[in-house]
C-alpha atoms as a PDB file:
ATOM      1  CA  UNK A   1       9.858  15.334  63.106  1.00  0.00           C
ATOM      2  CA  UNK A   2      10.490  19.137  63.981  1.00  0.00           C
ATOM      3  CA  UNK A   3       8.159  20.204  66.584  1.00  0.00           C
ATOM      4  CA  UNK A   4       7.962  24.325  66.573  1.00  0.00           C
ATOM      5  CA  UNK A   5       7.049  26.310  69.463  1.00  0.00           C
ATOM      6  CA  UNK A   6       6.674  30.393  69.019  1.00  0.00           C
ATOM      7  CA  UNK A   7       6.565  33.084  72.093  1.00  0.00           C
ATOM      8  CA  UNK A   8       5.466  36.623  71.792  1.00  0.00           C
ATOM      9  CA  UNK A   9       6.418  39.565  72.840  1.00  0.00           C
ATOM     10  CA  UNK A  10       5.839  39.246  76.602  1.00  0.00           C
ATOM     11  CA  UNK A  11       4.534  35.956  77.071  1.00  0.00           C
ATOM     12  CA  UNK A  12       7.086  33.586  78.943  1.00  0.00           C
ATOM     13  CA  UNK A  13       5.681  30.340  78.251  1.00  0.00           C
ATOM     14  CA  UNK A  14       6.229  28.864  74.961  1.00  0.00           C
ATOM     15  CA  UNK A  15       3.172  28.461  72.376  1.00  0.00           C
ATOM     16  CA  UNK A  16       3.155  25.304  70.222  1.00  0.00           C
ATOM     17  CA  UNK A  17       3.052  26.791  66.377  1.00  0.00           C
ATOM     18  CA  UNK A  18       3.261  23.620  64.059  1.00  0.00           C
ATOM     19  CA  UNK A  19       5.296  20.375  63.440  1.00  0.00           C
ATOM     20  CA  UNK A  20       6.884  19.329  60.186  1.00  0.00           C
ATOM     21  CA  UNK A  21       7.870  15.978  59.129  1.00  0.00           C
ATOM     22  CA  UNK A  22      10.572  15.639  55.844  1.00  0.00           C
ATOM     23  CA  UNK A  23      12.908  13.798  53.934  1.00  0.00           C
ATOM     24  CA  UNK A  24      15.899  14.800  51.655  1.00  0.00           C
ATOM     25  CA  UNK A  25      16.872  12.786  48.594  1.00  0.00           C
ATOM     26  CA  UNK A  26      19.887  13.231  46.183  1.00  0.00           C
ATOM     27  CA  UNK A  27      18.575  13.079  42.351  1.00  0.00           C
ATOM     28  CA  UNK A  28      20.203  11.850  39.556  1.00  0.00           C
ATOM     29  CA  UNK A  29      21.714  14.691  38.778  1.00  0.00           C
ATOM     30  CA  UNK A  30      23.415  14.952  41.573  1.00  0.00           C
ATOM     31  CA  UNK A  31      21.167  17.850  43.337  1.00  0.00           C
ATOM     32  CA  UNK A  32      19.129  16.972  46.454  1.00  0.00           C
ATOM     33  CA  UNK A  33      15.213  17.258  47.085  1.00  0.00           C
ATOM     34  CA  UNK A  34      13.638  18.162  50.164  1.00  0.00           C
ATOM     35  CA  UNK A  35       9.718  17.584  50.791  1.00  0.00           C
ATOM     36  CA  UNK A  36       8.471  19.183  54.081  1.00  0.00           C
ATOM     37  CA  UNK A  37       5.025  18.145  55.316  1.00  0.00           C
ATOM     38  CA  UNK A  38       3.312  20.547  58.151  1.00  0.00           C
ATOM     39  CA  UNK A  39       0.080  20.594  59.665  1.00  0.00           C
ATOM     40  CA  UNK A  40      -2.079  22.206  56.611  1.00  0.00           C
ATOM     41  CA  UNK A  41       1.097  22.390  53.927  1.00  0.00           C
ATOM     42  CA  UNK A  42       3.201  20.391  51.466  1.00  0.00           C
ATOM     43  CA  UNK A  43       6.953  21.978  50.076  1.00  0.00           C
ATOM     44  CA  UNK A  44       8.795  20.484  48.199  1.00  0.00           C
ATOM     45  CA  UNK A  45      12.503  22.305  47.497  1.00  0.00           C
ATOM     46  CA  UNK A  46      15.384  21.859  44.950  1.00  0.00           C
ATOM     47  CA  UNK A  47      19.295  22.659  46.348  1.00  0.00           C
ATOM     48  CA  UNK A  48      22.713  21.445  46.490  1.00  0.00           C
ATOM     49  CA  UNK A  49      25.564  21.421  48.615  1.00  0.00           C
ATOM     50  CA  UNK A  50      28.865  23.571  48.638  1.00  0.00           C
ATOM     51  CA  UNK A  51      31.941  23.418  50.611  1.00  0.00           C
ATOM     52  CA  UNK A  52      33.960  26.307  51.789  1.00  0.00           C
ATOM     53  CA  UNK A  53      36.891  25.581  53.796  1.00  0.00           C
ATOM     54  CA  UNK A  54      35.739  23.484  56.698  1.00  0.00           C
ATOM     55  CA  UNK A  55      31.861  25.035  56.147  1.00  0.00           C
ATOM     56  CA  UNK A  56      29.518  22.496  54.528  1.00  0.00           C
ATOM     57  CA  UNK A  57      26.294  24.391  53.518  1.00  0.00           C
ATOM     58  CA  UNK A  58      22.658  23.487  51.775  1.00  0.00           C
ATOM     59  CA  UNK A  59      20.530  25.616  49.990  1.00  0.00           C
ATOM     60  CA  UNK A  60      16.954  24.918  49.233  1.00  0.00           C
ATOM     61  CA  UNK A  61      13.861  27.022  47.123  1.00  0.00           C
ATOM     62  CA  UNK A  62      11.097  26.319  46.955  1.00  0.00           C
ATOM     63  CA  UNK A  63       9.655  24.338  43.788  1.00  0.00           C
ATOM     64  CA  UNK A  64       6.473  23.189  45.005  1.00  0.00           C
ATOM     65  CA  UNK A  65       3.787  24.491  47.690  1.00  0.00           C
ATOM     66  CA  UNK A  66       0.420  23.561  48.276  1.00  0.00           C
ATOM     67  CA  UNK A  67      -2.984  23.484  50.052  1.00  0.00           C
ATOM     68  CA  UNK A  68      -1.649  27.169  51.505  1.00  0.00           C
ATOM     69  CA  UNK A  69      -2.490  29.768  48.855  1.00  0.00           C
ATOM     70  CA  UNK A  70      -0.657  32.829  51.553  1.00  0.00           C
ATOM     71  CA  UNK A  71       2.968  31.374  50.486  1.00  0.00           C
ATOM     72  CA  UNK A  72       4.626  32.412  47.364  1.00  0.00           C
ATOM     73  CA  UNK A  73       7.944  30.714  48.069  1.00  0.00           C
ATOM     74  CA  UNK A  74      10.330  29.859  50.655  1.00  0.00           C
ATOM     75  CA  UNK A  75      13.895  28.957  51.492  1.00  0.00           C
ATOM     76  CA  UNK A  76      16.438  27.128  53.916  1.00  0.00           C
ATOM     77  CA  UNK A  77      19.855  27.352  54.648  1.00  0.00           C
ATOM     78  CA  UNK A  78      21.543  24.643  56.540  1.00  0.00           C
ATOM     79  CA  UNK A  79      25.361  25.617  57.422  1.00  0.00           C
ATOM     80  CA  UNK A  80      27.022  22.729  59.266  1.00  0.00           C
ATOM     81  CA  UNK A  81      30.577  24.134  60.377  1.00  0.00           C
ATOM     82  CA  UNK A  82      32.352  22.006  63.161  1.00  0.00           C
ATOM     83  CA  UNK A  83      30.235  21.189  65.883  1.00  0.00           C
ATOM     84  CA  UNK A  84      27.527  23.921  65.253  1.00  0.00           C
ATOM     85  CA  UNK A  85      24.571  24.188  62.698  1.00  0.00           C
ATOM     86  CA  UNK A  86      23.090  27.090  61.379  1.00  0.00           C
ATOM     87  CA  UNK A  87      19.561  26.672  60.159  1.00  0.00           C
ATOM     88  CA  UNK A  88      17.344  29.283  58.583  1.00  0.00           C
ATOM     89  CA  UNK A  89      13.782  29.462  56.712  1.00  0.00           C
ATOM     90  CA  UNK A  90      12.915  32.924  54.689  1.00  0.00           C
ATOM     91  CA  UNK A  91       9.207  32.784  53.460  1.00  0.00           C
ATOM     92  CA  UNK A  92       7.632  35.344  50.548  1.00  0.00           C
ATOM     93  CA  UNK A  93       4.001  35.322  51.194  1.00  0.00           C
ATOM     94  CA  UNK A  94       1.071  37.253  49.945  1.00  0.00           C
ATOM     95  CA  UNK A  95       0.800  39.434  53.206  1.00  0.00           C
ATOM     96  CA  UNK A  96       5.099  40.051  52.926  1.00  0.00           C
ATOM     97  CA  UNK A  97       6.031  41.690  49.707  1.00  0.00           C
ATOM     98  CA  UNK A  98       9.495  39.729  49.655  1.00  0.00           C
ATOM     99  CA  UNK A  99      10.624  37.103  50.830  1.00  0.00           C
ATOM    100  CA  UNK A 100      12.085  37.681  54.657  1.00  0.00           C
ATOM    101  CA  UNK A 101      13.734  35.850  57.212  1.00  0.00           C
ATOM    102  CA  UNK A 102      11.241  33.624  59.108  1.00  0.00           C
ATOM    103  CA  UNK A 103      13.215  31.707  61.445  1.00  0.00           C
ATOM    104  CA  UNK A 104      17.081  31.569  62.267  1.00  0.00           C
ATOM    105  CA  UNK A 105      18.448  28.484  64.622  1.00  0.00           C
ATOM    106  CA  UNK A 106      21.866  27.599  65.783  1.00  0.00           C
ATOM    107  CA  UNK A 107      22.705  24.385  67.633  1.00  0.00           C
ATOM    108  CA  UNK A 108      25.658  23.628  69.407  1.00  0.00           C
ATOM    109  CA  UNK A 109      26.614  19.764  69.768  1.00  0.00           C
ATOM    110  CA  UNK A 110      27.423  18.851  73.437  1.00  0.00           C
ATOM    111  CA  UNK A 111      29.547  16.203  74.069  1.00  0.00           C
END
């Protein structure tokens, strides 16, 4: 579970905005499917991974979204490159005219 918290511009305490719960499964084929459940909406995504070097990354669109007729299709990047990940969401909806980045995270792994 991925609880998300938003702030705006000059607030200093963090809002909650909305959790997500989700899985990822590998297909027969060999690509991977990710359903993401949120408060109100249901995505499921298509994607695959690549290797670069020592970068491991995962791409997912959008195949599926429902009960939220504002989204027209979204995306997520996962980039896992030593001990940091890179995540990021870009969402087309029907008040954005393309889709945009939406949220950008990087983690750092402590030991």
């Amino acid at each position: 579970m991925m609880d998300h918290q938003k702030r705006y511009d000059g607030q200093t305490e963090w809002l909650e905005s909305h959790w997500e719960f989700g899985f990822i499964r590998i297909l027969e084929s060999g690509r991977l499917e990710m359903t993401s459940a949120q408060i109100s909406r249901v995505e499921v995504l298509t994607g695959k991974i690549e290797t670069q070097d020592n970068i491991i990354r995962i791409h997912f669109v959008s195949k599926t979204i429902t009960n939220d007729p504002r989204m027209v299709s979204s995306a997520r990047r996962f980039e896992l490159e030593g001990n940091s990940l890179r995540y990021e969401i870009e969402m087309h909806t029907t008040a954005v005219e393309q889709s945009m980045l939406h949220l950008k995270i990087a983690l750092q792994r402590v030991k």
